[in-house]
Protein backbone atom coordinates (compact mmCIF):
# COMPACT_ATOMS: atom_id res chain seq x y z
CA UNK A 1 -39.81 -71.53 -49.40
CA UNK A 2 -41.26 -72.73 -45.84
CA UNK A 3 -37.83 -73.60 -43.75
CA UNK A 4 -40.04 -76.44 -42.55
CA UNK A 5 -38.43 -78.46 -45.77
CA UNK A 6 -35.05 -77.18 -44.54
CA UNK A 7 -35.16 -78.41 -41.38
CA UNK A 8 -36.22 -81.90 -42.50
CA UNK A 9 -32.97 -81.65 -44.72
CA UNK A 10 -30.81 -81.13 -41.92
CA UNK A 11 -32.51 -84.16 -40.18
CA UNK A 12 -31.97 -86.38 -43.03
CA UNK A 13 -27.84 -85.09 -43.12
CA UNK A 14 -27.74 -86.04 -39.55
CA UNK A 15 -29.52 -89.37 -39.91
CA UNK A 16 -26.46 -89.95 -42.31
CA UNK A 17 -23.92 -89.02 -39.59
CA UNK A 18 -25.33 -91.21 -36.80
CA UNK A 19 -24.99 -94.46 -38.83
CA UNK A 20 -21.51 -93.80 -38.86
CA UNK A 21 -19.12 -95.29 -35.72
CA UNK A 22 -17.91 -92.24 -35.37
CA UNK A 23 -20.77 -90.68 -34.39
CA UNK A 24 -21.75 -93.26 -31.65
CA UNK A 25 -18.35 -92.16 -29.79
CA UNK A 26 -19.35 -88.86 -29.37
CA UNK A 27 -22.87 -89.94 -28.11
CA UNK A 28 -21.39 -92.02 -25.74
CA UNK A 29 -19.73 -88.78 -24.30
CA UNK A 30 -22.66 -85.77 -25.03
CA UNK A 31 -25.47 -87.92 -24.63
CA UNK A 32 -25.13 -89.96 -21.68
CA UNK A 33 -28.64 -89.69 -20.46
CA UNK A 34 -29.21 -91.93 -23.23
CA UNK A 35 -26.59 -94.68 -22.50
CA UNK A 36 -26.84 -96.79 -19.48
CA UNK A 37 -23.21 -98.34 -19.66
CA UNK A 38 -20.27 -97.17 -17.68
CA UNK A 39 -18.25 -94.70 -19.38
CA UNK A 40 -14.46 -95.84 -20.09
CA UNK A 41 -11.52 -94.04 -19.02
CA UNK A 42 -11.44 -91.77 -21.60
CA UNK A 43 -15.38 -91.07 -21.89
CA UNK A 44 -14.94 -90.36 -18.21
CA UNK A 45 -11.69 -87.47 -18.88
CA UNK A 46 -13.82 -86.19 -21.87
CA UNK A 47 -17.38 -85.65 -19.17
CA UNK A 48 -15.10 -83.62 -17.19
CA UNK A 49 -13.97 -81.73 -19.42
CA UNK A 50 -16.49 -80.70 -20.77
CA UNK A 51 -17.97 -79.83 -17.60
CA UNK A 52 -15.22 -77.73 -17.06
CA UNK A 53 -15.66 -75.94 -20.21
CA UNK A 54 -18.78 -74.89 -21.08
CA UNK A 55 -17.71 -73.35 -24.51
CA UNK A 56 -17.27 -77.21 -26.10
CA UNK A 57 -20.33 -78.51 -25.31
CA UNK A 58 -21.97 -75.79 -27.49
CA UNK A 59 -20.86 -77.32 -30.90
CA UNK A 60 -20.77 -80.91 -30.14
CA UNK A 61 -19.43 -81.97 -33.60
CA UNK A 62 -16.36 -78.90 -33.11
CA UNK A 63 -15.25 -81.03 -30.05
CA UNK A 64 -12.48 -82.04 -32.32
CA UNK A 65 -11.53 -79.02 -33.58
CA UNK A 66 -11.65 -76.63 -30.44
CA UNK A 67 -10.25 -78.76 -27.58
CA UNK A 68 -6.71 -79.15 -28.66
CA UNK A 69 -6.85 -75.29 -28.84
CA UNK A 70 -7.94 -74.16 -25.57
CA UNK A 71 -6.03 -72.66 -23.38
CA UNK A 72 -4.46 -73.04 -20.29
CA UNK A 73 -7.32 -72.88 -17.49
CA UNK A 74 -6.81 -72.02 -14.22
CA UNK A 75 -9.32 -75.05 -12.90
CA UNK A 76 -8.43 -78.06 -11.02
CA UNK A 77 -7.72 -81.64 -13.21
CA UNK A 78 -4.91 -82.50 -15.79
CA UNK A 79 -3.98 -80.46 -18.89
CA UNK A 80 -4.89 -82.06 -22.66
CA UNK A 81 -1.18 -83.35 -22.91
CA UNK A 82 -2.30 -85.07 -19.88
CA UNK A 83 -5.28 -86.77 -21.37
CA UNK A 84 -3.89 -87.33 -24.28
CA UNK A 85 -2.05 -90.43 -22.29
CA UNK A 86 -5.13 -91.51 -21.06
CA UNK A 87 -6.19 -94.91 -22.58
CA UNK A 88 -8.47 -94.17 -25.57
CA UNK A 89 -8.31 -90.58 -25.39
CA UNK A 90 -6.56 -89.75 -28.37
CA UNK A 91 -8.00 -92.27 -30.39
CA UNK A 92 -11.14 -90.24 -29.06
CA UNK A 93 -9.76 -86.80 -30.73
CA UNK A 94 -8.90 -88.52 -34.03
CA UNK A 95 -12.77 -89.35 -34.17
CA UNK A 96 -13.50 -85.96 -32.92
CA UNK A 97 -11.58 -84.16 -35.48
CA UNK A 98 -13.00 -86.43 -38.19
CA UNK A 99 -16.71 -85.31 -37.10
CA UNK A 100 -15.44 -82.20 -36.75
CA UNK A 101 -14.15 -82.42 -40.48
CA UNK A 102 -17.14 -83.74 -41.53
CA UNK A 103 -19.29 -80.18 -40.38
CA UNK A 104 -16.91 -77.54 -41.15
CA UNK A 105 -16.77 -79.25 -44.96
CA UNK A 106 -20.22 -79.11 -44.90
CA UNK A 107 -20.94 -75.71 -43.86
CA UNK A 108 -18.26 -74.24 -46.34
CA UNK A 109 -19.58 -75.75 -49.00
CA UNK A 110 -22.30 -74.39 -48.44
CA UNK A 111 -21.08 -70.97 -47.87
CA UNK A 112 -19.01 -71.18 -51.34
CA UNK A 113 -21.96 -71.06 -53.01
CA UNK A 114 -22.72 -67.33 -51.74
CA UNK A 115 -22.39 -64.52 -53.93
CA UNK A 116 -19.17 -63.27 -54.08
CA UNK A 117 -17.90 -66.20 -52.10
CA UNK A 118 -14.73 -66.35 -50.46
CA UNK A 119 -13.85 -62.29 -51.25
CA UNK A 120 -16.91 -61.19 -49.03
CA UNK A 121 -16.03 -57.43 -47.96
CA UNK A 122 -17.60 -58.42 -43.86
CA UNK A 123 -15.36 -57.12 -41.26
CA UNK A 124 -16.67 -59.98 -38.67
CA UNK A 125 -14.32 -62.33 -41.61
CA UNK A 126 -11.23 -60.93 -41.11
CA UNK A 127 -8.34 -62.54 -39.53
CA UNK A 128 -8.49 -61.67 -36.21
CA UNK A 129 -12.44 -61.29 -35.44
CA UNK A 130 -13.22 -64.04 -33.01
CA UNK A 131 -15.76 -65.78 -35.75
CA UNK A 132 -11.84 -66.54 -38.16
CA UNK A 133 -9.32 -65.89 -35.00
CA UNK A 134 -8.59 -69.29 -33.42
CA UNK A 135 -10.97 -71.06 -35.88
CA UNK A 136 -14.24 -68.95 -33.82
CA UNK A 137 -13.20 -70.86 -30.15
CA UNK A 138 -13.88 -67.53 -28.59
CA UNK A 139 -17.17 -67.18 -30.26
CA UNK A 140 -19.10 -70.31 -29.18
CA UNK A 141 -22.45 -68.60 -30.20
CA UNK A 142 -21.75 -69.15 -33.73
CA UNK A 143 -20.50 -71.34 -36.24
CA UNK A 144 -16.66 -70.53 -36.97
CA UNK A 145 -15.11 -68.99 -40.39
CA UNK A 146 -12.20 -71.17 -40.31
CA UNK A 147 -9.61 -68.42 -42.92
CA UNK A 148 -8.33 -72.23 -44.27
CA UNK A 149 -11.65 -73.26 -45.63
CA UNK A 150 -11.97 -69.90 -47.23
CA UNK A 151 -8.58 -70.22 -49.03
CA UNK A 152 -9.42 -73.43 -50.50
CA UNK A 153 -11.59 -71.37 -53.10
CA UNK A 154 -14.39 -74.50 -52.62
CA UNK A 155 -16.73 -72.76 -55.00
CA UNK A 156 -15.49 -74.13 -57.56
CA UNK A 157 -15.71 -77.84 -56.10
CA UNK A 158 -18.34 -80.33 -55.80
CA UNK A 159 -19.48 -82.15 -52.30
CA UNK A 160 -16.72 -82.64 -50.05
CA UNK A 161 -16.66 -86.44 -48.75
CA UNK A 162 -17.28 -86.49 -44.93
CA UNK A 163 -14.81 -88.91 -44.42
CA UNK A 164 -16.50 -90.15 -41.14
CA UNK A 165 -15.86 -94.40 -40.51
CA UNK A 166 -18.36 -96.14 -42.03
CA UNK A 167 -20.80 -93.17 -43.19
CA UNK A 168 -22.30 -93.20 -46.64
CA UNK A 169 -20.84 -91.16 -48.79
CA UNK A 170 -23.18 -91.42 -51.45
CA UNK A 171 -25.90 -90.40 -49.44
CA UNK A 172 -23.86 -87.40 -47.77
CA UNK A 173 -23.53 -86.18 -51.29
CA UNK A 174 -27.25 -86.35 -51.76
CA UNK A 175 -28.57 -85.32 -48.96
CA UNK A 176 -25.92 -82.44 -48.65
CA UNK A 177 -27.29 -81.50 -52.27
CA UNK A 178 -30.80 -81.61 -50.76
CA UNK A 179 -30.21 -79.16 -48.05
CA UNK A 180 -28.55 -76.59 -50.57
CA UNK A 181 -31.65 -77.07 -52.84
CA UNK A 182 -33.55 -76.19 -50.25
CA UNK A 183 -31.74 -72.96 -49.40
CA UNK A 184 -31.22 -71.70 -52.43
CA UNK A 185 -35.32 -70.53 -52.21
CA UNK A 186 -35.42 -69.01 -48.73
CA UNK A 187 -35.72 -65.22 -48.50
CA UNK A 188 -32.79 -65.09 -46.97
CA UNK A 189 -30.57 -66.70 -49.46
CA UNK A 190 -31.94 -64.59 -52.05
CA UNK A 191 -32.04 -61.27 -50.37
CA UNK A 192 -28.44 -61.87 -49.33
CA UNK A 193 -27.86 -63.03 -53.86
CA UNK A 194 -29.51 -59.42 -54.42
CA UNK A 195 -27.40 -57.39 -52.32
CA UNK A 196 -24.33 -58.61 -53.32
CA UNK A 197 -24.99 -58.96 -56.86
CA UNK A 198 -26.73 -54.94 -57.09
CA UNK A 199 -23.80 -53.79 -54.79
CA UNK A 200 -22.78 -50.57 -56.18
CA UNK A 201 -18.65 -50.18 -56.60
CA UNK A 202 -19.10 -47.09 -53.58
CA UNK A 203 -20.85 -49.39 -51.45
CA UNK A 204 -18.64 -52.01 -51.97
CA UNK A 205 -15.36 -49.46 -51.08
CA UNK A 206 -17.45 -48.76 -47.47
CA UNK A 207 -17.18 -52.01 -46.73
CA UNK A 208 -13.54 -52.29 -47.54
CA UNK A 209 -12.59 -49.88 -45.60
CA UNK A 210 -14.81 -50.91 -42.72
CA UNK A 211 -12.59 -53.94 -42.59
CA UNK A 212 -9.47 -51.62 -43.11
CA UNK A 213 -10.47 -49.92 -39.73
CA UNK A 214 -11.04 -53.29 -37.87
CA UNK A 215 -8.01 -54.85 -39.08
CA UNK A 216 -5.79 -51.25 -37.25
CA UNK A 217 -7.75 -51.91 -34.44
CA UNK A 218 -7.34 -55.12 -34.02
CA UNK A 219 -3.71 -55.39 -34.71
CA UNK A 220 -2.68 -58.04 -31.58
CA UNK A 221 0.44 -55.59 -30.60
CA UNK A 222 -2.24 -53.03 -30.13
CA UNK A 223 -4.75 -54.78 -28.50
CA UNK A 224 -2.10 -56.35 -26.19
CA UNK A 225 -0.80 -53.03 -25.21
CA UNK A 226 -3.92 -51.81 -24.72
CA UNK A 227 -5.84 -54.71 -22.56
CA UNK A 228 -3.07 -57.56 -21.99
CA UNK A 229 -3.34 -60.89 -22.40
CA UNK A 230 -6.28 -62.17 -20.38
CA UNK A 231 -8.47 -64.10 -23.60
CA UNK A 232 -11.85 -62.52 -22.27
CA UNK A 233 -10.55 -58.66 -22.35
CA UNK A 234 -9.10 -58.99 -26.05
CA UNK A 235 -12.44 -60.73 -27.24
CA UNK A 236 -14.50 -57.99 -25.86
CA UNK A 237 -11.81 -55.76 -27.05
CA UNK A 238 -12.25 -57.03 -30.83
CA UNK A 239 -16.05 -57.55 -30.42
CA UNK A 240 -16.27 -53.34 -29.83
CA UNK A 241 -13.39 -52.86 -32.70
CA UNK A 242 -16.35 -54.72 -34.92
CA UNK A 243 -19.11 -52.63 -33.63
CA UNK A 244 -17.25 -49.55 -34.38
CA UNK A 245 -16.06 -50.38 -37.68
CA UNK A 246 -20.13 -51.60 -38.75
CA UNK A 247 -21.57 -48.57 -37.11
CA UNK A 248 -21.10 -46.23 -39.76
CA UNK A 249 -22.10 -48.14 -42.80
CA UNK A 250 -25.22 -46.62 -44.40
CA UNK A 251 -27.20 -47.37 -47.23
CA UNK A 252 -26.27 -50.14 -50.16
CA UNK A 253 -23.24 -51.68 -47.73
CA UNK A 254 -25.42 -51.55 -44.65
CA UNK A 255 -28.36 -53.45 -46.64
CA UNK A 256 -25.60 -55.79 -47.76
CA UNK A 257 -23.95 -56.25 -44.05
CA UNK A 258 -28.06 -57.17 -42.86
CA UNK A 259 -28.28 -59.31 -45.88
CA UNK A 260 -25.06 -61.08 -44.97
CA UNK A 261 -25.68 -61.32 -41.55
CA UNK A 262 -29.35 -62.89 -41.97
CA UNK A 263 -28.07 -65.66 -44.29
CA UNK A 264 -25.27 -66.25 -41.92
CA UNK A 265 -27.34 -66.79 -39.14
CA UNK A 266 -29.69 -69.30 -41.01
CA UNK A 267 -26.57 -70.92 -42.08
CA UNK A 268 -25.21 -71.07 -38.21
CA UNK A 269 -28.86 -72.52 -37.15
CA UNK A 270 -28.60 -75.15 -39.84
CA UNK A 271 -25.42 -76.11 -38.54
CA UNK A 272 -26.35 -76.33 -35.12
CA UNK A 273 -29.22 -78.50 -35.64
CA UNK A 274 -27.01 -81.21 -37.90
CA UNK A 275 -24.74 -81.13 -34.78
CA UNK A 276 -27.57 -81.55 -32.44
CA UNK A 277 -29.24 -84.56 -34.19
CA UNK A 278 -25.84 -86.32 -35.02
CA UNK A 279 -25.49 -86.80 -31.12
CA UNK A 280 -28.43 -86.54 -28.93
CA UNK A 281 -31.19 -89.31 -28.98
CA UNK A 282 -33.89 -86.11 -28.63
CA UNK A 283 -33.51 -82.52 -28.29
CA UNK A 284 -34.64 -81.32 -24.60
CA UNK A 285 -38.60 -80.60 -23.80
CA UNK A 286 -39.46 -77.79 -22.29
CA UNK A 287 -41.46 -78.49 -19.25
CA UNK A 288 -45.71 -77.45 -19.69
CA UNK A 289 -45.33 -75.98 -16.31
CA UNK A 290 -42.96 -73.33 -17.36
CA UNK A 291 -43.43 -69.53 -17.78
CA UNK A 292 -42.84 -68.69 -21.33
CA UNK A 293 -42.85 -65.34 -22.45
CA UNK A 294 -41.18 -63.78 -26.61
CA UNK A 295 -40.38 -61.10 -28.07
CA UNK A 296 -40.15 -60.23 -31.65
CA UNK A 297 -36.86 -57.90 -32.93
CA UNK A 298 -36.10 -57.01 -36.14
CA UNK A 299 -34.33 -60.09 -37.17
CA UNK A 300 -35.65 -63.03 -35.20
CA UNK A 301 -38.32 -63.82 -32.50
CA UNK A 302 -36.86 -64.82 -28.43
CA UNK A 303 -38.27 -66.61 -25.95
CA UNK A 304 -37.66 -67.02 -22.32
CA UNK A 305 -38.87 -69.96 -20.14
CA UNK A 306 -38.56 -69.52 -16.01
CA UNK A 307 -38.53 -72.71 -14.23
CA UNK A 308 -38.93 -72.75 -10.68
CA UNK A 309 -36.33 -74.55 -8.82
CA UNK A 310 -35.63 -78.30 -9.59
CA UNK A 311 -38.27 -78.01 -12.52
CA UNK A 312 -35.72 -77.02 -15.06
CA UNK A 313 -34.38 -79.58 -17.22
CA UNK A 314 -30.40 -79.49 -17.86
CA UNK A 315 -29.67 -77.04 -20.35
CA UNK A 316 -26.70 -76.36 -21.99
CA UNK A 317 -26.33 -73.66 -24.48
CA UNK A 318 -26.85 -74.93 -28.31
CA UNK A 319 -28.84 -77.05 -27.74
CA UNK A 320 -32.11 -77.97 -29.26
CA UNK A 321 -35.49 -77.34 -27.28
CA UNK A 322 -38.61 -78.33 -28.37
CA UNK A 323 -41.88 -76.34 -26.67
CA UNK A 324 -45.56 -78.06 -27.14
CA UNK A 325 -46.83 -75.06 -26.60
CA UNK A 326 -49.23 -72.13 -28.99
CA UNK A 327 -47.74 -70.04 -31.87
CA UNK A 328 -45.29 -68.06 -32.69
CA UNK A 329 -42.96 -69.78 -30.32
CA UNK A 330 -44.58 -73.92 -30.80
CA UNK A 331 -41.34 -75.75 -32.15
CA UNK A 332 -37.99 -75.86 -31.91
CA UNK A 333 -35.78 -73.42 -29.87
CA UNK A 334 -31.91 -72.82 -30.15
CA UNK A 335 -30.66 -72.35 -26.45
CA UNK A 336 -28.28 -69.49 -25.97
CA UNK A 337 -28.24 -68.37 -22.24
CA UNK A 338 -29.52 -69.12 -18.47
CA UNK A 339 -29.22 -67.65 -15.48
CA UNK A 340 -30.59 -67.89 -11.74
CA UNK A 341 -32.66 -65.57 -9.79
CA UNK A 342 -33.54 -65.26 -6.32
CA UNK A 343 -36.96 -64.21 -5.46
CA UNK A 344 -38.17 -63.73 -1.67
CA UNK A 345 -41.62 -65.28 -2.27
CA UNK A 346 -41.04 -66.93 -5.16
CA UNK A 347 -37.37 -68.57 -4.14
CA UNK A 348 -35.04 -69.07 -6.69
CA UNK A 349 -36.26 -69.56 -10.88
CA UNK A 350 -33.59 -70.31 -13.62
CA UNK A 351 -34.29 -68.67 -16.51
CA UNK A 352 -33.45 -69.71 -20.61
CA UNK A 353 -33.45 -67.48 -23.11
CA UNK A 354 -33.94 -69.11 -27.32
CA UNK A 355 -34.23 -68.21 -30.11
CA UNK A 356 -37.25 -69.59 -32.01
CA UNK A 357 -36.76 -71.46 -35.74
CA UNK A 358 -39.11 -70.41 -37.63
CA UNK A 359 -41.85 -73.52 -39.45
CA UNK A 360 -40.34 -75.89 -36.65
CA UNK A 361 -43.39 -77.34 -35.54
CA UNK A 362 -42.89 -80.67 -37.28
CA UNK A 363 -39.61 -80.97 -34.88
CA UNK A 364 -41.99 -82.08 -32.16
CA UNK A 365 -41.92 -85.51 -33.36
CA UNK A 366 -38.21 -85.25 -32.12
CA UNK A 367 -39.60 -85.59 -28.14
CA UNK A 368 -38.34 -88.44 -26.33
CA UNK A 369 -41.63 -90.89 -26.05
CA UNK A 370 -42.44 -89.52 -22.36
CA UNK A 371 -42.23 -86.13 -23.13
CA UNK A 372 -44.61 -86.29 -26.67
CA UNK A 373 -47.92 -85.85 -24.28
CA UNK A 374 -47.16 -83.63 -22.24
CA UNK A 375 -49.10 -80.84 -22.02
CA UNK A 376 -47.85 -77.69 -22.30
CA UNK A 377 -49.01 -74.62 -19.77
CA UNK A 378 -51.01 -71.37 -21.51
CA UNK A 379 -48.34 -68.27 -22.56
């Protein structure tokens, strides 16, 4: 199946999600290009917050889940204990952690539906990988594995209700039926349905003990011995404890591990386009006049746009881009890096690096109205 019918099924789950009140306090607070009221006390602690940590803005709907966890920052401004006595604030994080709810129900019930589902032998799911480890707020380039979810044993439940104010529920169950319908077909659901259901018993036991290794390694006495307690060092830490543990796998278990991984990711990009549309009016246009070069790799295509200076838009990491612009890279983009140059001729070009959905050309309807005719320059 074309993902172009996936897509669409994500758009319809967030159309659900924006109807609800809920959802119009956290676009109040993402989205303010698109309000023209003064933000409130609390819209105004939650904007500079959020500017002070990048990681939250990723995931827009995990607002509610991930703030209350962060850490202790060494930045100027109060602490969340502090906030929470600002007026509205916490009535702020109870609709937070309902949206927040709302997604993580979603995505594991879809994921309950994989084969094998919840005893998957992947070493990135055990407890302390940063996807599971503080419900994946180290790891804001992916969609967490919350362990919780997992130990519900969901697949053998229907539709979870959202439980957003005001939402639909009736047509949350639908629609969220819809969008697994329309996964069930795609060649990575059913590449990822062979693997696991051919897995041979040895293949199986490579995997096991893959996740034997990273769970020794990753023992938090050992890693705190062995790089402290600075958040950063133990991630990378545990993010070379996975490597090493995957590295060896040949064969059956490494087919399995690519299988796994390429469902994931679809998974993660469905995810992150329900969170998108739930709270921004439009996803961001990508200017005609920028440079836009791709590559393909084995499991997805990349592109990069360079802006020169003051012609980038403002770009935050996860979110949507949309790119008027000739095949393979017309359509939608997933955001996942910038960074600044300095050039002596050319001055100084910010750079954004995406990763391209695949059939997303029909997301160009998404533009905001001014930026639907713009042209878009030559690759």
């Amino acid at each position: 199946m074309a993902l172009t019918d996936v897509w669409q099924a994500c758009e319809d789950l967030a159309a659900v999600i924006r109807k609800s009140r809920d959802a119009d306090a956290l676009q109040r607070v993402f989205d303010r290009e698109s309000r023209h009221e003064p933000p409130r006390p609390h819209e105004h602690a939650v904007t500079e917050l959020l500017a002070g940590t990048g990681m939250l803005r990723t995931r827009p709907l995990l607002f509610g889940l991930h703030a209350p966890q962060l850490p202790p920052l060494p930045m100027p401004g109060p602490n969340f204990e502090d906030l929470l006595a600002i007026d509205g604030f916490a009535d702020f994080m109870h609709t937070a952690a309902r949206a927040s709810g709302a997604l993580l129900s979603l995505i594991e019930h879809i994921r309950s539906r994989l084969a094998g589902y919840p005893d998957l032998p992947v070493v990135d799911l055990r407890p302390e990988s940063p996807r599971v480890d503080m419900d994946g707020l180290l790891d804001p380039s992916s969609m967490p594995w919350p362990l919780a979810a997992r130990n519900q044993q969901l697949q053998d439940h229907g539709v979870a209700a959202a439980g957003l104010s005001g939402i639909d529920e009736d047509q949350w169950a639908v629609k969220t039926a819809a969008l697994l319908d329309r996964l069930r077909p795609t060649s990575q659901w059913e590449a990822f349905t062979t693997a696991a259901t051919e897995l041979p018993a040895e293949a199986r036991d490579q995997l096991e003990e893959a996740c034997r290794q990273f769970d020794e390694q990753a023992d938090p006495a050992i890693i705190h011995a062995k790089v402290g307690s600075l958040l950063l060092r133990q991630v990378q830490y545990r993010q070379a404890a996975l490597a090493a543990a995957r590295d060896p796998l040949t064969g059956p278990a490494r087919t399995y591990l690519n299988a796994f991984y390429a469902i994931d990711r679809l998974i993660d990009q469905v995810a992150t386009v329900i969170s998108e549309r739930a709270v921004y009016a439009h996803p961001v246009s990508v200017p005609g006049t920028a440079d836009v070069s791709w590559q393909r790799t084995d499991t997805e295509l990349v592109a990069r746009a360079q802006f020169a200076e003051g012609a980038s838009p403002f770009i935050t990491p996860g979110r949507i881009l949309l790119y008027a612009g000739e095949p393979p890279v017309r359509g939608a983009w997933i955001g996942h890096g910038t960074s600044m140059n300095f050039h002596t001729e050319m001055g100084v070009t910010i750079n954004l690096d995406a990763k391209v959905l695949p059939d997303s050309e029909h997301l160009l309807d998404l533009a905001a109205p001014e930026d639907q005719d713009e042209p878009a320059a030559d690759d």
